[in-house]
N, C-alpha and C. Protein backbone atom coordinates (compact mmCIF):
# COMPACT_ATOMS: atom_id res chain seq x y z
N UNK A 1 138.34 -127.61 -47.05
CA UNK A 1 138.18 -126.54 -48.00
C UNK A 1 136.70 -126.12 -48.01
N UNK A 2 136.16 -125.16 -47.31
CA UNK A 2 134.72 -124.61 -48.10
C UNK A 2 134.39 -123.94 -48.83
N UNK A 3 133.04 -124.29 -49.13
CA UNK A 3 132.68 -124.38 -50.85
C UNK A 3 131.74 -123.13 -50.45
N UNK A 4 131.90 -122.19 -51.65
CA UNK A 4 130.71 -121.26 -51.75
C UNK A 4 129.15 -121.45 -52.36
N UNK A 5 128.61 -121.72 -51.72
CA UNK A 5 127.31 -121.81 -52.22
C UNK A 5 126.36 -120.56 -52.94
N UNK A 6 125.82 -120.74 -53.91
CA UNK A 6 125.05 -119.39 -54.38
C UNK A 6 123.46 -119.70 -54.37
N UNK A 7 123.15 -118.91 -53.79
CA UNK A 7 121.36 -119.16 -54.11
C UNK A 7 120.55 -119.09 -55.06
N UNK A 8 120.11 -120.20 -55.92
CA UNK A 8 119.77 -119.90 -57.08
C UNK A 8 118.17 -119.54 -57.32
N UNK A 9 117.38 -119.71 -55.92
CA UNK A 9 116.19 -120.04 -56.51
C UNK A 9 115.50 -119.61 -54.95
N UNK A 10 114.61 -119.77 -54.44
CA UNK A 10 113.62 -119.29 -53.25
C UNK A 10 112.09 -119.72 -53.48
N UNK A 11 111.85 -120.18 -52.67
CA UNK A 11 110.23 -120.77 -52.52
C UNK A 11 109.43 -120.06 -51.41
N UNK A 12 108.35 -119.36 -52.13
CA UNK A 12 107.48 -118.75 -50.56
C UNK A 12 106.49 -119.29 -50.61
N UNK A 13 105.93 -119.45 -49.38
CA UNK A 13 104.70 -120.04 -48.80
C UNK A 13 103.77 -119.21 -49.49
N UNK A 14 102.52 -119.02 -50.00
CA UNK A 14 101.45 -118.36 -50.56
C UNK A 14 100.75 -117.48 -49.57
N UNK A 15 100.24 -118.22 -48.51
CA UNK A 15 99.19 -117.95 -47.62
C UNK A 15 99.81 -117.58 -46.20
N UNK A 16 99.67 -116.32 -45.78
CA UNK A 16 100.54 -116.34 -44.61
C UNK A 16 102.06 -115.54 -45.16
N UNK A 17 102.82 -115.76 -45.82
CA UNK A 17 103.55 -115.01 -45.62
C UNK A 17 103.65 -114.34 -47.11
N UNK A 18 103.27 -114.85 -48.46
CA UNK A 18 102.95 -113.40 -49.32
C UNK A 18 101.33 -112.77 -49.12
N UNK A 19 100.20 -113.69 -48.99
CA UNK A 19 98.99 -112.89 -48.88
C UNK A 19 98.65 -112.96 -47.47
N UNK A 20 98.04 -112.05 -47.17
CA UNK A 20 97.23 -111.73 -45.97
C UNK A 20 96.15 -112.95 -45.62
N UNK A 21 96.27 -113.99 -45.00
CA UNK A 21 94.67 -114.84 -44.85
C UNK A 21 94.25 -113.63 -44.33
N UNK A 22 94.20 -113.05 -43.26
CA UNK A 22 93.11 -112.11 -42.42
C UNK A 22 92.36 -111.64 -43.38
N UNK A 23 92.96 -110.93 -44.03
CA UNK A 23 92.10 -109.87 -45.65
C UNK A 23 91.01 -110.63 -45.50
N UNK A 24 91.06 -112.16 -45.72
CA UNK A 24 89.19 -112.42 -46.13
C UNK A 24 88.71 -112.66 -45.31
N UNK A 25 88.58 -111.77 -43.88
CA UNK A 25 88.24 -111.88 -43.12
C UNK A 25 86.56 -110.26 -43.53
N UNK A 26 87.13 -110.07 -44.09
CA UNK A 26 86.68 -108.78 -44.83
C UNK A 26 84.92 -109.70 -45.34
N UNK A 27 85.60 -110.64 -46.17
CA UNK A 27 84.16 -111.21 -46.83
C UNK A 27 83.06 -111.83 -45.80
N UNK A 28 83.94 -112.20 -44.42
CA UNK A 28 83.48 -112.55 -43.36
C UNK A 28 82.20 -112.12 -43.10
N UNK A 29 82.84 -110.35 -42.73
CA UNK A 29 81.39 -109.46 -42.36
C UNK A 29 79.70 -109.41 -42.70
N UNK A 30 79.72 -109.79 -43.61
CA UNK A 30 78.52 -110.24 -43.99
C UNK A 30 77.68 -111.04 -43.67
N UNK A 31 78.26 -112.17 -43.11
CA UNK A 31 77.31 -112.88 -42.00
C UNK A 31 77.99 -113.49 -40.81
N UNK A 32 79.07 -112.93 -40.28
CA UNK A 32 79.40 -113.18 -38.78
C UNK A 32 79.46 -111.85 -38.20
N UNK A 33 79.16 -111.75 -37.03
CA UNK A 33 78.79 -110.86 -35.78
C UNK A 33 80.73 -110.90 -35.82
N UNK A 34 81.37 -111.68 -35.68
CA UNK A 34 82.99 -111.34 -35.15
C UNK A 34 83.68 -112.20 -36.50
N UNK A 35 83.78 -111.52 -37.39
CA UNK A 35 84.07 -112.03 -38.55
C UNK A 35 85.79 -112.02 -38.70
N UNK A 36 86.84 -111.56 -37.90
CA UNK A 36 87.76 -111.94 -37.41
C UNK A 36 87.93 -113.41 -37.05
N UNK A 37 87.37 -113.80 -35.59
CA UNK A 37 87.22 -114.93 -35.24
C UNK A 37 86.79 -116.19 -36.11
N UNK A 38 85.63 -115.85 -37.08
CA UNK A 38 84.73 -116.94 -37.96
C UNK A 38 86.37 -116.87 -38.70
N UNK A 39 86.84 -116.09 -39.26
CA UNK A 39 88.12 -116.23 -40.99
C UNK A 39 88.94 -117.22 -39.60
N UNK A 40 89.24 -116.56 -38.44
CA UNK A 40 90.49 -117.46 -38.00
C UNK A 40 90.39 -118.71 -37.81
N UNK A 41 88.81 -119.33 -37.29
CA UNK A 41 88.58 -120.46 -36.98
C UNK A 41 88.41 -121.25 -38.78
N UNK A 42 87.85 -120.66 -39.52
CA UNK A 42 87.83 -121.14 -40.64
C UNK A 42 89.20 -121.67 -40.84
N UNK A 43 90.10 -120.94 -41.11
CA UNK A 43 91.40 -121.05 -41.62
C UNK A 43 92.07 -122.15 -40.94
N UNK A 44 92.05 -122.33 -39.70
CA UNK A 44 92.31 -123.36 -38.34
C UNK A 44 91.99 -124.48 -38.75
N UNK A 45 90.69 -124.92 -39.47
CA UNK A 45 89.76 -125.67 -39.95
C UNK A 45 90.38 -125.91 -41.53
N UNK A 46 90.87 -125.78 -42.28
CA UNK A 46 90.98 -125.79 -43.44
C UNK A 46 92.75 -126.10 -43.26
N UNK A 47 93.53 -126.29 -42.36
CA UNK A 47 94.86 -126.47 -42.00
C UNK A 47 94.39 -127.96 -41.42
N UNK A 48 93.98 -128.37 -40.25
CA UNK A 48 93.96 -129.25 -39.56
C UNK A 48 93.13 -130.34 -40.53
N UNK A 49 92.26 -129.89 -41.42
CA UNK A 49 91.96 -130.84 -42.24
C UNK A 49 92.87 -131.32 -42.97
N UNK A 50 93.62 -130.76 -44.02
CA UNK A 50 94.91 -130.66 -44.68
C UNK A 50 95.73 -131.96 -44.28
N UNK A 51 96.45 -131.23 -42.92
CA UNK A 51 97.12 -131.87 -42.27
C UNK A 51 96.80 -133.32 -42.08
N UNK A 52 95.72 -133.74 -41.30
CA UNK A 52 94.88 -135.06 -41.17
C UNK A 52 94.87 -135.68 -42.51
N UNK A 53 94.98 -134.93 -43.44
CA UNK A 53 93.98 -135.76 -44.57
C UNK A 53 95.63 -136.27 -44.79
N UNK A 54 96.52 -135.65 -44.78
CA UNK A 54 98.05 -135.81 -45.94
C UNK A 54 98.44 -137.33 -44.59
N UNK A 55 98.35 -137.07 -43.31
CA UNK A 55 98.95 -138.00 -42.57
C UNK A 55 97.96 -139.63 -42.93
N UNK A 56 96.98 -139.12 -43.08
CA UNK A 56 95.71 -140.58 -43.19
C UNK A 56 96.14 -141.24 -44.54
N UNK A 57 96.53 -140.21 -45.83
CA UNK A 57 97.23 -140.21 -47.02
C UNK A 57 95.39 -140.54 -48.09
N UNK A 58 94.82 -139.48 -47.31
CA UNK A 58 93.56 -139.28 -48.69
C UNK A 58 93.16 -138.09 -48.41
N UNK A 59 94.38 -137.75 -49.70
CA UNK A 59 93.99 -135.97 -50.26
C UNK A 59 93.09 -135.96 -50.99
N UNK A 60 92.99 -134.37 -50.34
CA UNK A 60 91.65 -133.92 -51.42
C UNK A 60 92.21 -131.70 -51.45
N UNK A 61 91.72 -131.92 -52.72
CA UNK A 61 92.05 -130.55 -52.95
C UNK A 61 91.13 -129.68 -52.03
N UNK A 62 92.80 -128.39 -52.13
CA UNK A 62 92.49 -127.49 -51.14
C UNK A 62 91.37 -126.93 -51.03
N UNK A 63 90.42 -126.32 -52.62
CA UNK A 63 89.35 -125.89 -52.33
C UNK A 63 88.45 -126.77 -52.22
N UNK A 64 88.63 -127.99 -51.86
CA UNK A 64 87.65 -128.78 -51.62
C UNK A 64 87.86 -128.83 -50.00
N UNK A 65 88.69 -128.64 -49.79
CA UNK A 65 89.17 -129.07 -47.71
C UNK A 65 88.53 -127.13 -47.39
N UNK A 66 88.71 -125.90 -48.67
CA UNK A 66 87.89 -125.00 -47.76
C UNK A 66 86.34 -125.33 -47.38
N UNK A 67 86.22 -125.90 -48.47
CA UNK A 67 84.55 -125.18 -48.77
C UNK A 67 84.25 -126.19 -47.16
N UNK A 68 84.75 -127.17 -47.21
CA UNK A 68 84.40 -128.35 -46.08
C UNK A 68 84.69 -127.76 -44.79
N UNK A 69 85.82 -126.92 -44.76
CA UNK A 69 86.21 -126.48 -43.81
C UNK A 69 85.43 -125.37 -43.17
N UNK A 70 84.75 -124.37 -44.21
CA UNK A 70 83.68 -123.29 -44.18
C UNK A 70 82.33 -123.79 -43.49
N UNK A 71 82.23 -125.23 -44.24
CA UNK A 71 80.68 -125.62 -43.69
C UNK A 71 81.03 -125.84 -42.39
N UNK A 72 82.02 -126.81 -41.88
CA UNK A 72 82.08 -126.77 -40.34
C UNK A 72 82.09 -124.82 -38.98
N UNK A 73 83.12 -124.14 -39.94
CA UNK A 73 83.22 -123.26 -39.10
C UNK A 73 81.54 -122.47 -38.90
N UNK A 74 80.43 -122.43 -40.28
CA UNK A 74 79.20 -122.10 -39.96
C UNK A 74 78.33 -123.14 -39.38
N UNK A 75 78.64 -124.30 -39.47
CA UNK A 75 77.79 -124.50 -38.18
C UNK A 75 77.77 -124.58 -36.82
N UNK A 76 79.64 -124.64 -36.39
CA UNK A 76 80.09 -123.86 -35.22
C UNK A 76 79.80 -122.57 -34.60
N UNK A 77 79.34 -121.26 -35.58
CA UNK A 77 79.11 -120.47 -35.18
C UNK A 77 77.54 -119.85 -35.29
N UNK A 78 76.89 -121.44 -35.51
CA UNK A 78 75.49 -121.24 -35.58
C UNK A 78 74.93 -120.15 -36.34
N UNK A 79 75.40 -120.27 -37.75
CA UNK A 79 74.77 -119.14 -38.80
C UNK A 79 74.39 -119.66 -39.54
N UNK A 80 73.09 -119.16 -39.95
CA UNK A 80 72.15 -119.39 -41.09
C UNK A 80 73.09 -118.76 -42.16
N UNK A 81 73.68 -119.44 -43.88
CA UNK A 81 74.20 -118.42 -44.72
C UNK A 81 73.93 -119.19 -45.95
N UNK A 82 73.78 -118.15 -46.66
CA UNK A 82 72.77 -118.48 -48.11
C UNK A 82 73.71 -118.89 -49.02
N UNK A 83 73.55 -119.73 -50.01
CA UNK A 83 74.29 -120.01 -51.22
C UNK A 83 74.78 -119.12 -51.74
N UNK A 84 74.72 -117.83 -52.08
CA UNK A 84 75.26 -116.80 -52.31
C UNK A 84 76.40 -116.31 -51.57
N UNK A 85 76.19 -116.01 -50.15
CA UNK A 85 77.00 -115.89 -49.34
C UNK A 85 78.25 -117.07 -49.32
N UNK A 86 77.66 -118.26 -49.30
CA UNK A 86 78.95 -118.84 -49.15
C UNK A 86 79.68 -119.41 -50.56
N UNK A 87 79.22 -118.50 -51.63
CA UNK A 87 80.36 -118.94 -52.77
C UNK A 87 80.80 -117.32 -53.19
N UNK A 88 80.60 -116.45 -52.38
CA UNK A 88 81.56 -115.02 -52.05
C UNK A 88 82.51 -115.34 -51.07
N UNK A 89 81.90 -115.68 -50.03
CA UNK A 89 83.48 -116.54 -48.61
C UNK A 89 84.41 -117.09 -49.99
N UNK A 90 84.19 -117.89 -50.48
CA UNK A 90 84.81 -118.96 -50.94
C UNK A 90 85.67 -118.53 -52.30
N UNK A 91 85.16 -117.12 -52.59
CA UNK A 91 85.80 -116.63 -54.07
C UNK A 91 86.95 -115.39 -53.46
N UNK A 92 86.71 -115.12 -52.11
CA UNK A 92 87.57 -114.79 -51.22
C UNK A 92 88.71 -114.97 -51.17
N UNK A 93 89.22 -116.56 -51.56
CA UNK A 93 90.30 -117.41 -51.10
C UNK A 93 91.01 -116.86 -53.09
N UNK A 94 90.30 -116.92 -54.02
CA UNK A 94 90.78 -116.57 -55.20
C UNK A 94 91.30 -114.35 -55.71
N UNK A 95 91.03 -114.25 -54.39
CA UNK A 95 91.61 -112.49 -54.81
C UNK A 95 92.18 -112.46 -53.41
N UNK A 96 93.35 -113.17 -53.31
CA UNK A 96 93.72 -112.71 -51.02
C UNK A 96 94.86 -110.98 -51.54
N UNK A 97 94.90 -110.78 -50.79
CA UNK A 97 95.05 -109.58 -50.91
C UNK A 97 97.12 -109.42 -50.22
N UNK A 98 97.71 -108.87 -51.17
CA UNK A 98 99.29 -109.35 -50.54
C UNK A 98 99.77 -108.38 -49.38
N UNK A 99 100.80 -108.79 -48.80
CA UNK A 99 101.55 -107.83 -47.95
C UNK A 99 101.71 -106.62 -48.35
N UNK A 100 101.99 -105.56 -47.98
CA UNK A 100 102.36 -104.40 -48.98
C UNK A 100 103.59 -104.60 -49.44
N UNK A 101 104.62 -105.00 -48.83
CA UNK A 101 105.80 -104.79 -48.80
C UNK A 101 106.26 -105.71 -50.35
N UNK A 102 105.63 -106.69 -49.98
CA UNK A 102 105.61 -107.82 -51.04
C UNK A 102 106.26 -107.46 -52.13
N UNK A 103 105.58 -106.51 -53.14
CA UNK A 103 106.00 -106.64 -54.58
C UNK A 103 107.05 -105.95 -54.84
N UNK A 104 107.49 -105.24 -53.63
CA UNK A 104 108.84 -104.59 -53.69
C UNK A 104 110.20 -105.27 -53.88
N UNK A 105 109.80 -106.23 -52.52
CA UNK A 105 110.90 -107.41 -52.21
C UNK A 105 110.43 -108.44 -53.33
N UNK A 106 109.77 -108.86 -54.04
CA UNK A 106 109.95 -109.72 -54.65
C UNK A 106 110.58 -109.06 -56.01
N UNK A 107 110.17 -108.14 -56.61
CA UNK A 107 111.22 -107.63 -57.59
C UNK A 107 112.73 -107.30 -57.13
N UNK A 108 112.89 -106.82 -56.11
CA UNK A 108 114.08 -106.92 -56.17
C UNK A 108 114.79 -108.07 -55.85
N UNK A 109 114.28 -109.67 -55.46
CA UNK A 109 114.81 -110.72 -55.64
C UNK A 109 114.99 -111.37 -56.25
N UNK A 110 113.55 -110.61 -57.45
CA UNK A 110 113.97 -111.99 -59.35
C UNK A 110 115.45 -111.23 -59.46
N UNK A 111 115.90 -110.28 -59.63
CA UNK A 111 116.67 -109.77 -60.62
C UNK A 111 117.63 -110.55 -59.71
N UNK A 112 118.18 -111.54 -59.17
CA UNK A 112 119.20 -112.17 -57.91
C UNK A 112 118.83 -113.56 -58.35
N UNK A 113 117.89 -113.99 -58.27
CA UNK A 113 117.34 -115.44 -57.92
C UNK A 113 116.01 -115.52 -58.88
N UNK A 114 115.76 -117.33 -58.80
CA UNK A 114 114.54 -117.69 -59.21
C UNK A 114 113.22 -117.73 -57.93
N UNK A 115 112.80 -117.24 -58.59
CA UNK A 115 111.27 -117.50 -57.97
C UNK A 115 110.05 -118.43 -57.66
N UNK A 116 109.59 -118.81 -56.82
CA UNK A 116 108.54 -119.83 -56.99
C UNK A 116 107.56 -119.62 -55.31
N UNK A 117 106.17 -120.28 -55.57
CA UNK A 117 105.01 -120.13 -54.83
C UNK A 117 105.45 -121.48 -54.45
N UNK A 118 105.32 -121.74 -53.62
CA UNK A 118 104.87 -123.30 -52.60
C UNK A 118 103.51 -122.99 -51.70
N UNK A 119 102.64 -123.78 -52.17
CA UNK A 119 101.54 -123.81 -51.49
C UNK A 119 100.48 -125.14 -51.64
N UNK A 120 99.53 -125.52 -50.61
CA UNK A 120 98.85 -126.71 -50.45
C UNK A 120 97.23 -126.06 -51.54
N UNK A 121 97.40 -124.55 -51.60
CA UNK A 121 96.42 -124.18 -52.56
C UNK A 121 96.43 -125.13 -54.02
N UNK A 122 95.12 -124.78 -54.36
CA UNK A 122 94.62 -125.59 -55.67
C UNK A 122 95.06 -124.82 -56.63
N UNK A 123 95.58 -124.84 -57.75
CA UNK A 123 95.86 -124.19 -58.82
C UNK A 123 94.49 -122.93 -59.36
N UNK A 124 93.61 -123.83 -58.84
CA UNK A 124 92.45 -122.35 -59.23
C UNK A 124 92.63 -121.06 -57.79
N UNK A 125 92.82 -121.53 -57.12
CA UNK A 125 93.22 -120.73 -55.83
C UNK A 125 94.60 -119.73 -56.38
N UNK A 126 95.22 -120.29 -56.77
CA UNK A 126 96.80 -119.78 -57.28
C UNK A 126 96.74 -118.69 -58.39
């Protein structure tokens, strides 16, 4: 006999598939020459830490794995960047900028289903 299942609820990833990471690629410009590349390697850097840290099993919050993750990608790309500069990168990660499509499809899925964010972001990030 099969059973009908109803969907009561849906979880989206935060980063990547409702906001844009690239967008803060934007805050980039300011002190990388290919500020594309610096957000992607950043971001690369701020995953693989993540990852490592959850398998070793000593977490540390997300905006603590960026900012760590930021200092590595600037000294990879050999840039001098001022305290200023790097707590604008970093306030970056707190306004990401959504899909367009986003707030369309997500209203028309509350009125169906529950809603919810899944993400390795920090609640101040969120």
């Amino acid at each position: 006999m099969a059973t009908s299942r109803r969907v009561k609820g849906i979880a989206f990833d935060m980063y990547g598939t409702l906001v844009d990471v690239g967008a803060v690629a934007e805050a980039c410009t300011e002190i990388a020459p290919d500020p594309i590349a610096f957000n992607a390697h950043w971001r690369a850097k701020q995953l693989e830490y993540t990852f490592l840290r959850s398998l070793m099993g000593t977490y540390q919050d997300f905006w603590k794995v960026s900012e760590q993750a930021l200092e590595f990608t600037i000294r990879r790309f050999g840039l001098h960047v001022s305290p200023e500069h790097r707590r604008r990168l970093m306030e970056a990660w707190l306004h990401p900028k959504p899909y367009p499509e986003v707030a369309a499809v997500l209203s028309r899925l509350k009125e169906r289903c529950a809603l919810a964010v899944l993400s390795n972001g920090s609640p101040k990030m969120l």
